[in-house]
Structure formats: structure tokens, C-alpha cells
Protein backbone atom coordinates (compact mmCIF):
# COMPACT_ATOMS: atom_id res chain seq x y z
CA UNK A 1 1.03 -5.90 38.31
CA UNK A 2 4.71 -7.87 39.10
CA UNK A 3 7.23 -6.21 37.47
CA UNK A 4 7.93 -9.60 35.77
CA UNK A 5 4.67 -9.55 34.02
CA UNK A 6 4.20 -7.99 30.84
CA UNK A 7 0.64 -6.06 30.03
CA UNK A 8 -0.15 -7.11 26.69
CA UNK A 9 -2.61 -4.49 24.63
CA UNK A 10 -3.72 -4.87 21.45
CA UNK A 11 -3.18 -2.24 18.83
CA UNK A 12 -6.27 -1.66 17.77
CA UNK A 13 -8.05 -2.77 20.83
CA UNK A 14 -10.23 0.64 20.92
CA UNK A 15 -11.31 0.45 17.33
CA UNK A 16 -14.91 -0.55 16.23
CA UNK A 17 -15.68 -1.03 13.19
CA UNK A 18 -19.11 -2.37 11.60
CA UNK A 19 -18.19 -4.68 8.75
CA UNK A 20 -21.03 -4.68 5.79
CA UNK A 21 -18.51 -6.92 3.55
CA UNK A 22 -18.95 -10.01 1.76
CA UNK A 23 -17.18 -12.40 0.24
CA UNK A 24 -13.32 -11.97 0.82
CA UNK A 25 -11.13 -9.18 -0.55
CA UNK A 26 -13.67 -7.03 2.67
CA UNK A 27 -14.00 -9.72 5.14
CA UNK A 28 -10.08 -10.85 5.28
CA UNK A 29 -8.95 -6.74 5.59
CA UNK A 30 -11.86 -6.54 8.69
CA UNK A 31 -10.29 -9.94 9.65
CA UNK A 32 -6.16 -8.44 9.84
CA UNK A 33 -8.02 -5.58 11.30
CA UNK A 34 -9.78 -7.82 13.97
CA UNK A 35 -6.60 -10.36 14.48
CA UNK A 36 -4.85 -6.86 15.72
CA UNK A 37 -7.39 -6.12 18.06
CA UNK A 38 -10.42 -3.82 16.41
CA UNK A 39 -13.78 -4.98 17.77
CA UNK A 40 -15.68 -5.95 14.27
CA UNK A 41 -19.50 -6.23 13.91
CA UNK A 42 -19.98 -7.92 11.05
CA UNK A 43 -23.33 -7.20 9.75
CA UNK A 44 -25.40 -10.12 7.49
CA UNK A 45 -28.40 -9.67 6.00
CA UNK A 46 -31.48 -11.76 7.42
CA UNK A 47 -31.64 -15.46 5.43
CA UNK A 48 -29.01 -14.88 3.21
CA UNK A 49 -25.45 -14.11 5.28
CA UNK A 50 -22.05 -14.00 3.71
CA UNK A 51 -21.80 -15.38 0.70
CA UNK A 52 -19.11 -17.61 1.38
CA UNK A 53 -21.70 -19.20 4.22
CA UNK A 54 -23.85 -20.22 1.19
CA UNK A 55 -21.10 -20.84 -1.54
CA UNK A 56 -18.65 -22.91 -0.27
CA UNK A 57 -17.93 -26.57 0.25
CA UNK A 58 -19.13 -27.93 3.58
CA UNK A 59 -16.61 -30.09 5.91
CA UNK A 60 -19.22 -31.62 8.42
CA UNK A 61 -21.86 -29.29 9.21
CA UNK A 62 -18.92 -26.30 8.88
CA UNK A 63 -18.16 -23.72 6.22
CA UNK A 64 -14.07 -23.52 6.97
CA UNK A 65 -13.40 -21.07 3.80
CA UNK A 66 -16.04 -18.58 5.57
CA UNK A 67 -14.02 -19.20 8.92
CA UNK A 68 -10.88 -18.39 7.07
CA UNK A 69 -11.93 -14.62 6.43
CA UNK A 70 -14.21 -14.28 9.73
CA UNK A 71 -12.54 -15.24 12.93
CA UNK A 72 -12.22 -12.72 15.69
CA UNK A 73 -15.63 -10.74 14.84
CA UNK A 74 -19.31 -10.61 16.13
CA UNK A 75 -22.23 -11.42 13.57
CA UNK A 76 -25.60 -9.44 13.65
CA UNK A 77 -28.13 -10.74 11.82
CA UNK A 78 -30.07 -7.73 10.46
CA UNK A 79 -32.80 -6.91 7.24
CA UNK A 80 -30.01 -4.23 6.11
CA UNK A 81 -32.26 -3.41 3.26
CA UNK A 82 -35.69 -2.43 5.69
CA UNK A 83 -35.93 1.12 6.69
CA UNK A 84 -35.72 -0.40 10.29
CA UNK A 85 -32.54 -2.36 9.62
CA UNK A 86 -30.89 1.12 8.47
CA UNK A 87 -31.99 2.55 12.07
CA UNK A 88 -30.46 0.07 13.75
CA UNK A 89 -26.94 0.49 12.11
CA UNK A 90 -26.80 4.07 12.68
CA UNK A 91 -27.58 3.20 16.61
CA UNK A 92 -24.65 0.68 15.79
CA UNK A 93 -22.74 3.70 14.40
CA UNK A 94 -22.72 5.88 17.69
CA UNK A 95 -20.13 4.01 19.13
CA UNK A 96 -18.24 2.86 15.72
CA UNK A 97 -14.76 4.54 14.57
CA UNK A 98 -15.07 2.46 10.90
CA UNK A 99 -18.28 1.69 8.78
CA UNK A 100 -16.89 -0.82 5.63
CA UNK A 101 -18.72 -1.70 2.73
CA UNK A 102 -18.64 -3.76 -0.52
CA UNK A 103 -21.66 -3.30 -2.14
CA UNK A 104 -21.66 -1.60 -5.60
CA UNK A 105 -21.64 2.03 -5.96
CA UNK A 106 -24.71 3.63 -5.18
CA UNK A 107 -25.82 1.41 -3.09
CA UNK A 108 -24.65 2.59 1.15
CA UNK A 109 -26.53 6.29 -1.08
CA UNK A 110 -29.99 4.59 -1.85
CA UNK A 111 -30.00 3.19 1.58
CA UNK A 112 -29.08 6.59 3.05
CA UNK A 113 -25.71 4.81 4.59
CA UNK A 114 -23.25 6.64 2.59
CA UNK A 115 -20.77 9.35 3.91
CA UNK A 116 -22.48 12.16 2.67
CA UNK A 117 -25.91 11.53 4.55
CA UNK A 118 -23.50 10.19 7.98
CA UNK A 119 -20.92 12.77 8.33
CA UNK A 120 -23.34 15.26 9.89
CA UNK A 121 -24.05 13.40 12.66
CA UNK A 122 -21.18 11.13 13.05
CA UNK A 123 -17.91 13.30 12.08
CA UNK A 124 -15.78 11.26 13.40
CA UNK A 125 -16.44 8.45 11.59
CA UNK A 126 -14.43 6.74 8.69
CA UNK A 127 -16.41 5.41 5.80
CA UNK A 128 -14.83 2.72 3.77
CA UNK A 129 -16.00 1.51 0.27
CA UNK A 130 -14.10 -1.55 -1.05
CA UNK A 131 -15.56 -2.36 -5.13
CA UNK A 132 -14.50 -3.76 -8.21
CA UNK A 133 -13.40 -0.82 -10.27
CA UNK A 134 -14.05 2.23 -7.44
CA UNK A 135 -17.23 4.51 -6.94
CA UNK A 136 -17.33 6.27 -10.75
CA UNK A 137 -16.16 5.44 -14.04
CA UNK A 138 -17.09 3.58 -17.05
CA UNK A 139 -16.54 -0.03 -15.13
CA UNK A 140 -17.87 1.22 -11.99
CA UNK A 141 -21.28 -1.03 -12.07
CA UNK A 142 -19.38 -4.02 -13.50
CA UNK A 143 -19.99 -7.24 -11.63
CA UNK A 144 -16.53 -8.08 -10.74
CA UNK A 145 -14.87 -12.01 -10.18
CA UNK A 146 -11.42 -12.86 -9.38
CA UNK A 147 -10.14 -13.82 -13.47
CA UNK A 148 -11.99 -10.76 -14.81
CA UNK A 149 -9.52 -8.90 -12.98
CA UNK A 150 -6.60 -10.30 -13.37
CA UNK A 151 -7.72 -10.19 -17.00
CA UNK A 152 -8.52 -6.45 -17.41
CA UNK A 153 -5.25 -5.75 -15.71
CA UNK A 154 -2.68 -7.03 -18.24
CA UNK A 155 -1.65 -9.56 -16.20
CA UNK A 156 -2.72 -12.77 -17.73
CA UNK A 157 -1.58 -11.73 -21.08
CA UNK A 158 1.43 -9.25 -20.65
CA UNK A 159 2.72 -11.00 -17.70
CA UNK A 160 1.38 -14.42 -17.56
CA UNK A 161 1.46 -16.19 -20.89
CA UNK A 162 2.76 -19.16 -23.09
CA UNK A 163 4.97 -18.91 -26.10
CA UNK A 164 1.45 -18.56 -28.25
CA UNK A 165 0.29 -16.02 -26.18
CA UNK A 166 -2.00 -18.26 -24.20
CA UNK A 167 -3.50 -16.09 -21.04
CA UNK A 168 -2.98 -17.51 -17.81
CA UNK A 169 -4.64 -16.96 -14.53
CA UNK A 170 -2.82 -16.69 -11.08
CA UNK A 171 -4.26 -18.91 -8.62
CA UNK A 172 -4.88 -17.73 -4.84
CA UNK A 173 -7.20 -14.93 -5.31
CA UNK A 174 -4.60 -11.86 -5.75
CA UNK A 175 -6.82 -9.45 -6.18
CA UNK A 176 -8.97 -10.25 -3.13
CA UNK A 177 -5.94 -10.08 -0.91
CA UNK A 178 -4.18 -7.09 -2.95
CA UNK A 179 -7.21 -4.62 -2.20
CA UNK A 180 -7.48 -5.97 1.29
CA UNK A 181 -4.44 -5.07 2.21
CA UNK A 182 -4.60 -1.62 0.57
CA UNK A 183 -7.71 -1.31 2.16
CA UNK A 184 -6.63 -1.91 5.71
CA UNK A 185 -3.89 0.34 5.14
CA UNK A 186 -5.58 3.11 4.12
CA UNK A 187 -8.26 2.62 6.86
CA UNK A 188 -5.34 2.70 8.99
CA UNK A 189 -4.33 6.35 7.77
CA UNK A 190 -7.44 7.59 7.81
CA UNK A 191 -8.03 6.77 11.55
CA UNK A 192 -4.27 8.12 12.43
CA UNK A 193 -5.74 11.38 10.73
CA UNK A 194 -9.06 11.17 12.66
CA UNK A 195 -7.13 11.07 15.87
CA UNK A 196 -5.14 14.06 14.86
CA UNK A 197 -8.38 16.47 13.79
CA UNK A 198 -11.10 15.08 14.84
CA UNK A 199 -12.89 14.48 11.66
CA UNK A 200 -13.71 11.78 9.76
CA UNK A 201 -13.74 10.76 6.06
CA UNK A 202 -14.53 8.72 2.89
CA UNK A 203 -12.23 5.97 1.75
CA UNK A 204 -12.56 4.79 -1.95
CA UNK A 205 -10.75 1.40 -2.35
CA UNK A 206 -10.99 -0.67 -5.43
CA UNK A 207 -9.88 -4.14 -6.74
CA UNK A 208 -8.87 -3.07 -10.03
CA UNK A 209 -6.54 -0.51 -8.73
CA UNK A 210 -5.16 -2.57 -6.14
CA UNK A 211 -4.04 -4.96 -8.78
CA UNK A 212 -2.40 -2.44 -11.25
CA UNK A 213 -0.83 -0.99 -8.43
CA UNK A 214 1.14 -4.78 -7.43
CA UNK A 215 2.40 -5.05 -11.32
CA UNK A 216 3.48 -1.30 -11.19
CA UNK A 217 7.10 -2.39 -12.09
CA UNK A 218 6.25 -3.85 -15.64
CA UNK A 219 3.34 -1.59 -16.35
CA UNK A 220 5.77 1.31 -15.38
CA UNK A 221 8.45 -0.21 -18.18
CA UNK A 222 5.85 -0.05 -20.93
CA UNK A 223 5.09 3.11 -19.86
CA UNK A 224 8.24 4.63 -20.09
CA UNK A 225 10.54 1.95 -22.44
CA UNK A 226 7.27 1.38 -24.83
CA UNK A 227 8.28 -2.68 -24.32
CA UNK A 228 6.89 -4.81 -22.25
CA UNK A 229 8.72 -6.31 -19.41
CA UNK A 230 10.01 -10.06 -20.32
CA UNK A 231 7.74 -12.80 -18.06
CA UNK A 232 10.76 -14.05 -16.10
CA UNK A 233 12.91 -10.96 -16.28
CA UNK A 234 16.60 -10.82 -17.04
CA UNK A 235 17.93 -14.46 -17.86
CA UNK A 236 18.60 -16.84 -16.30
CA UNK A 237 15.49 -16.90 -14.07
CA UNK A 238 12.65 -19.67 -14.29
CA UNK A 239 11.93 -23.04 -13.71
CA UNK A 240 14.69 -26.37 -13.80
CA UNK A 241 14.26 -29.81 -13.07
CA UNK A 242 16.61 -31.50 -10.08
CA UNK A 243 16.60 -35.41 -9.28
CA UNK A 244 13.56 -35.26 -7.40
CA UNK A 245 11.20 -32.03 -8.63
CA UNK A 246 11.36 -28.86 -9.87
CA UNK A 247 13.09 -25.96 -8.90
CA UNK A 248 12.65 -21.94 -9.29
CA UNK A 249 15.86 -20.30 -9.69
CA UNK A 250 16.35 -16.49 -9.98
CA UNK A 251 19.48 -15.15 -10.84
CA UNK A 252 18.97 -12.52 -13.60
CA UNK A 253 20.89 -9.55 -11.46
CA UNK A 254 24.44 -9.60 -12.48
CA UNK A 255 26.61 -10.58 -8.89
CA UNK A 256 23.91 -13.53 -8.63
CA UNK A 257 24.71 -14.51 -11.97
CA UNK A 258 28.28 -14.27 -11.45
CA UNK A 259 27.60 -16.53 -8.36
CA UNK A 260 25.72 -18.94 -10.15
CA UNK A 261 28.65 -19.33 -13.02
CA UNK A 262 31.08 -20.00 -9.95
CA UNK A 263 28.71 -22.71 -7.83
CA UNK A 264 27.85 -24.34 -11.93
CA UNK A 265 31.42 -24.06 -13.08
CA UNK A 266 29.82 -25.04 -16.63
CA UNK A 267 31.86 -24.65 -19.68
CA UNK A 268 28.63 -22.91 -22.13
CA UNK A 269 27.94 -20.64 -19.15
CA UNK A 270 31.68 -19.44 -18.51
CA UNK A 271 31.46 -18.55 -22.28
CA UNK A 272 32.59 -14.03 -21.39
CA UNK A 273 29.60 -13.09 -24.16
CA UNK A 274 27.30 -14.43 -21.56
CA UNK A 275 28.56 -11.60 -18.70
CA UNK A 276 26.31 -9.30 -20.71
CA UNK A 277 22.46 -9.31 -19.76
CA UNK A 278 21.15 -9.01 -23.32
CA UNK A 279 23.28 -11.61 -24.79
CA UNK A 280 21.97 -14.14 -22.01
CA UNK A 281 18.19 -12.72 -22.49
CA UNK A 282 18.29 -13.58 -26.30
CA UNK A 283 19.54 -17.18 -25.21
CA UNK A 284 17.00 -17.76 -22.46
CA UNK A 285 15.87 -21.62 -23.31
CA UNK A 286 19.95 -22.37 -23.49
CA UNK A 287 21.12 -20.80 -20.45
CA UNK A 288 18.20 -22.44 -18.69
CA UNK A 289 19.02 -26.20 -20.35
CA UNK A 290 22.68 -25.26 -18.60
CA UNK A 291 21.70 -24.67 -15.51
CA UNK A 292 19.28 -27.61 -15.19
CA UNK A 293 22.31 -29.95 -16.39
CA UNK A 294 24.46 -29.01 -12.97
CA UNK A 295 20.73 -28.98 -10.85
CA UNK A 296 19.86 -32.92 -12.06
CA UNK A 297 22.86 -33.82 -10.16
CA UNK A 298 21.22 -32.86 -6.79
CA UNK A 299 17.72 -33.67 -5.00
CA UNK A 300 15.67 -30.35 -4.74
CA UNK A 301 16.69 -29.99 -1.10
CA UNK A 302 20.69 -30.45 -1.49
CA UNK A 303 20.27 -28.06 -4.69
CA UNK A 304 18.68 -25.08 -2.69
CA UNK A 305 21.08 -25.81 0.21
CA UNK A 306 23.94 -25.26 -2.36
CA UNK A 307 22.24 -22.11 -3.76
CA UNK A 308 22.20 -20.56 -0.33
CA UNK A 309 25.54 -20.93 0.40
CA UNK A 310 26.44 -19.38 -2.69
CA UNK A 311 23.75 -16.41 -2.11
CA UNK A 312 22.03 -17.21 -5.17
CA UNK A 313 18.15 -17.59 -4.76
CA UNK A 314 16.65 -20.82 -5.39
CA UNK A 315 13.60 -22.26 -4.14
CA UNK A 316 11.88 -25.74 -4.38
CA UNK A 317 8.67 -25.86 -6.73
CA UNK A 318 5.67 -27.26 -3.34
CA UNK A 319 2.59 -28.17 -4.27
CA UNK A 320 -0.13 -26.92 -1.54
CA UNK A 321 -0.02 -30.07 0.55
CA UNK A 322 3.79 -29.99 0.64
CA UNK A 323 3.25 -26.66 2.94
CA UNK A 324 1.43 -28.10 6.02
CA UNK A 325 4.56 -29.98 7.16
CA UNK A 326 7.14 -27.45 5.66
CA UNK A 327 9.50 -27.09 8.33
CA UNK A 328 9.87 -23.15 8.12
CA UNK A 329 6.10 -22.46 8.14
CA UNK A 330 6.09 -25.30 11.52
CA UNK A 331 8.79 -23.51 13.11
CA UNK A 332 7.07 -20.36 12.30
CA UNK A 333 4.10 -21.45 13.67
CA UNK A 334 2.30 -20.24 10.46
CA UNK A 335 -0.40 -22.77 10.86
CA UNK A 336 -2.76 -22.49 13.55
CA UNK A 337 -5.69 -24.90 14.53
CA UNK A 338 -9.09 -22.64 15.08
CA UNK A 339 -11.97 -24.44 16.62
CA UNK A 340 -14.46 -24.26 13.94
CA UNK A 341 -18.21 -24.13 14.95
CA UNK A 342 -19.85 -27.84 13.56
CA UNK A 343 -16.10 -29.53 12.52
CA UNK A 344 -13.58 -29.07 15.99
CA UNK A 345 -10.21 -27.62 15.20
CA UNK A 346 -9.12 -27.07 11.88
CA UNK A 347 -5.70 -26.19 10.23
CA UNK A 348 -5.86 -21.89 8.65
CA UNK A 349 -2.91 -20.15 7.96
CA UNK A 350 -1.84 -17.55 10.84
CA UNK A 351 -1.59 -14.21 10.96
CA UNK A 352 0.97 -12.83 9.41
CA UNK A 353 1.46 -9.91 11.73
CA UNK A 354 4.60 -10.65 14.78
CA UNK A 355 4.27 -7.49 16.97
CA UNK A 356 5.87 -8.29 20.49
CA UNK A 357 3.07 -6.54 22.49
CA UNK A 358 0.07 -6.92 20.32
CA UNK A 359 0.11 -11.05 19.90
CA UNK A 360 -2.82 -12.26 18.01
CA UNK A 361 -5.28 -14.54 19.20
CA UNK A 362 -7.61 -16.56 17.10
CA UNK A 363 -11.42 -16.71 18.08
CA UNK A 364 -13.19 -18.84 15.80
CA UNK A 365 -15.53 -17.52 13.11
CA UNK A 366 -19.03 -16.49 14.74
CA UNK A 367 -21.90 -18.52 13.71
CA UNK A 368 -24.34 -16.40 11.74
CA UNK A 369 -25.84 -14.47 14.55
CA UNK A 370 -24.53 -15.31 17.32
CA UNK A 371 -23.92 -11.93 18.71
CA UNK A 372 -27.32 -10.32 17.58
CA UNK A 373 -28.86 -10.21 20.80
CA UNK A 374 -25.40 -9.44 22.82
CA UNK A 375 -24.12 -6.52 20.27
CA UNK A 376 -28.15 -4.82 20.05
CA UNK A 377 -28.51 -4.49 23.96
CA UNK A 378 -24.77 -3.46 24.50
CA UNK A 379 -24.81 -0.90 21.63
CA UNK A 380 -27.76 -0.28 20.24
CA UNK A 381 -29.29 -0.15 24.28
CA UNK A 382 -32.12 -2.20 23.05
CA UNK A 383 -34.40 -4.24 25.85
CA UNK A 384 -35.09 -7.88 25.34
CA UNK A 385 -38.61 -6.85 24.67
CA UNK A 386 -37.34 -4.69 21.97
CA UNK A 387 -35.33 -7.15 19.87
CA UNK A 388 -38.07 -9.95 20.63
CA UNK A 389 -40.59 -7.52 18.49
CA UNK A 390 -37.73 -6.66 16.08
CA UNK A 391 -37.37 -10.36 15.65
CA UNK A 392 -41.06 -11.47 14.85
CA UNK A 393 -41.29 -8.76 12.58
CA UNK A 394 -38.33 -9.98 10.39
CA UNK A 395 -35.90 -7.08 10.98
CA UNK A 396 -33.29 -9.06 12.63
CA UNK A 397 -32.52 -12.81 12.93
């Protein structure tokens, strides 16, 4: 190698893990895993796959929300459920650092996949369950969705609510990307452990959790205060009209607000009774209606450019279609064109991971299984005879 050349490896690049997730919260934490170099097997039951490969819109003959939470993996095509199928993932196993699941409790157990009946012979391995409301309790076989969630939580009534108490849901699927990132970092742990003793073990990650644990601040407050935390927390913070839009403006923490009273130089807000938080929290609507007379002066973009200078945060209200030609996220490069299998290249958001020697590359989503074959003879050490008989008896696809 020149010594002007620079060997990239990625981080995970000697991680395996076989990926029995569906849906999303599983599939995008296999995904960041994947994106920093883990080889992932994804494993999809014969005639069904993931359920975002049935459930989604179609663009052409593609299925672009599936390829948003699947690039950079291999798909096997196997009868999970058949005796035979569970042979062939424990073959799949003897090579694996990481099996993930998302099925509901009980299930990896009836189908003799579970930690308990694999840490005999593999004790290496780490054994990740990713459900609803974890492995026991009261919930624990609840069929779980996004808003039931958020729901159970607090969130769309403590947090997220109208002046008649109105629950609101957050759009974007939270949850799904809450647990998925506690579940990748826990995986994470659990393989720096491994490395250190050798052994292997069980990681319980659920969705519920995950979500309590993002809204710890206000749930904490209640906790300890007995009140519940105000929606937009100390005044003034929330949302004001300019020429042009809407802006969010958050200045509730006392040197912001003294900035703000500087940049506004408005006579009601220079009022000294107003220095004190809970004098400006019991006048919320007014000191917002203040605020929003100095921000009509300005266009959304002059307004935030104002707020900066001051150091006050302020940031213009987009609507989703405003962010593919934001100039920060283009500059970024936080959009990425994937070719997508059946539509050509397609706009996804990029990884949000910048590590100087680990760069991410972005394979495109695997058709469902394209890799059957490849990923059974290279690590199960099946023969093409083999996998032909496997195939006409309906164990694999």
C-alpha cells in the first residue's frame, strides 16, 4: 500500500448477524448495524417476506419503504416455521456473532431458537429480542402499532395535547426508531462484552420502554414535582408566524430570553415582571402574540438569520418536501440516491453515522431471496443438489 493511500475498514466488518426482524423498529437497527459494516442475513419466511414487501405502496414494480430499512443485507428465503427451516438457521448460526428477533414472546422458545436452547452450543453468541412491551408482563402478548404506543406512554396526552385535552400523535414512527437505536446500542455492548469473556448473552429490548425512556425528562418531573411538565416548557417557546410561514422559537432558558428581549426591543416584553420564569409561564399566549409582532416584520429566512446572530434558537416550520432541497441536508449530503431493484435510483435519507475510517456505502435493498443460494453454500456448506431438494420440498425459496 502507498503511504498516500488510506485503508479504509469498516467497524463492524467482522460481525454477522442473522436478522429474523420485520417490519421496521428491527430491520432499520440491523440496517445502522449493516451501513457500519456487519454482514446481515436477513431471514424471510417462504411466500410471505417482510411485511413491509407486502404492505406498502408500490413505485413501479419497487417497494422503496422496504428499501429504506433493508439496504446493505443478504435475504434468505427460508420456511422458518418447518423443523427443517430451524436446522438450517442453526447451520446459519455457526458462523453468526448476533441472532435478532421480533416475533412475540414465546415464540424463538416454541421453535427451539431461543437463548436458552442455543447457548449450549453456540456460547458465543448474542441473542437479541426486540417486542412491543419486552418478554414478560401483563402487556407482553399485546399486538403492538406505532399510536398504541405513543398512547400507552403518556405522550399523546401529557405531552402532546390541545387546550381540551385533545391527544395527539407524533408523526415519523418514534417508537420504531427509539427502540432501534436502543437496540443497536445494546447489541453493541453486548458484543464489546463477548469479546472481553468469551460468552454470549440474551438481550431484551422493547418498544414501550424505549419510548418512556426518550420522555424521561417530563415523566421524571411528575415523578418527583407531582406536576406535569408544561407542553412547550418555560415561556416563551412555541410556534409564531413571520411574513412568509411559520416559525419555532425556543427561548424559555433565562440568557436566551434576555437575548430575545434585546434582538425584540418590545415595550410589553421589557416590562422587569417578565425577567421571572413563572410570571412569563402564566402569560404564555401574550408573550407569544409579542414576539410574533417583531417576527411579521421579517421572511422566515431573515428572521432565523437574526435569531442566530443573537444566539437565540429559532428554526423555520418545513413541510417534508421543503427538506429535499434544504441547503444544510445538500451540503451534508444527507440524501443519497440508492438504486432500487424494479424503479432505478431513488432519493433515502443517509446514514447518519460520519466516522472518518468507517465511510458507509449504500447497497441497495436485496430482492427477496436473492442471496438464498449464495449465503446456504457459503455458510450453511450446502451442495447445489442439496438446496435444489430443499427447494422442491418448500423449505426454502
Amino acid at each position: 500500500m502507498k503511504s498516500n493511500e488510506v485503508k479504509f475498514m469498516k467497524a463492524l466488518s467482522d460481525i454477522t448477524i442473522i436478522d429474523l426482524t420485520t417490519a421496521v423498529s428491527g430491520p432499520y437497527c440491523t440496517m445502522m448495524m449493516g451501513d457500519l459494516g456487519a454482514e446481515v442475513i436477513k431471514i424471510e419466511q417462504v411466500k410471505e417476506g417482510d411485511i413491509l414487501r407486502r404492505t406498502t405502496p408500490h413505485i413501479q414494480e419497487a417497494t422503496p419503504v422496504f428499501a429504506a430499512y433493508n439496504r446493505n443485507k443478504k435475504s434468505v428465503v427460508l420456511d422458518i416455521r418447518s423443523p427443517e427451516g430451524v436446522k438450517l438457521i442453526k447451520k446459519l448460526l455457526k458462523n453468526a456473532d448476533v441472532l435478532i428477533d421480533s416475533y412475540q414472546p414465546g415464540t424463538m422458545k416454541e421453535m427451539g431458537l431461543d437463548y436458552d436452547a442455543l447457548k449450549g452450543e453456540f456460547p458465543k453468541l448474542v441473542c437479541v429480542s426486540l417486542t412491543g412491551y419486552g418478554k414478560e408482563g401483563p402487556y407482553a402478548q399485546r399486538p403492538v402499532y406505532e399510536g398504541t404506543l405513543q398512547a400507552e406512554c403518556g405522550m399523546t396526552q401529557s405531552l402532546i395535547n390541545d387546550s381540551q385535552g385533545t391527544p395527539y400523535l407524533v408523526g415519523g414512527s418514534i417508537t420504531q426508531y427509539a427502540s432501534a437505536y436502543f437496540c443497536m446500542t445494546a447489541t453493541l455492548g453486548a458484543l464489546h462484552q463477548t469479546h472481553r469473556t468469551g460468552v454470549g448473552q440474551q438481550v431484551d429490548i422493547n418498544m414501550y420502554g424505549s419510548l418512556l425512556a426518550m420522555f424521561a425528562l417530563p415523566i421524571n418531573d411528575y415523578l418527583f414535582n407531582g406536576v406535569e411538565c408544561p407542553v412547550d416548557g418555560n415561556a416563551p417557546q412555541g410556534f409564531i408566524r413571520s411574513k412568509d410561514g411559520w416559525l419555532r422559537l425556543s427561548c424559555g432558558d433565562q440568557p436566551i430570553w434576555e437575548r430575545a428581549v434585546k434582538l425584540m426591543d418590545d415595550p410589553v416584553l421589557n416590562e422587569p415582571q417578565y425577567n421571572d420564569f413563572e410570571v412569563r409561564n402564566q402569560n404564555r399566549e401574550l408573550m407569544l402574540e409579542r414576539c410574533e409582532l417583531w417576527s411579521r416584520k421579517y421572511t422566515s429566512e431573515e428572521a432565523v438569520h437574526l435569531f442566530t446572530e443573537a444566539g437565540i434558537s429559532g428554526g423555520i416550520v418545513r413541510t417534508i418536501a421543503d427538506l429535499r432541497k434544504d441547503p444544510h441536508l445538500m451540503a451534508r449530503k444527507s440524501i443519497v440516491e440508492i438504486e432500487t431493484a424494479g424503479a432505478g435510483k431513488l432519493p433515502y435519507f443517509a446514514s447518519p453515522f460520519r466516522m472518518n475510517d468507517s465511510p458507509v456505502d449504500y447497497a441497495s435493498a436485496p430482492e427477496m431471496g436473492a442471496d438464498t443460494d449464495e449465503v446456504l453454500c457459503a455458510r450453511a456448506e450446502l451442495d447445489r443438489q442439496e438446496i435444489e431438494t430443499l427447494r422442491q420440498a418448500g423449505v426454502i425459496g
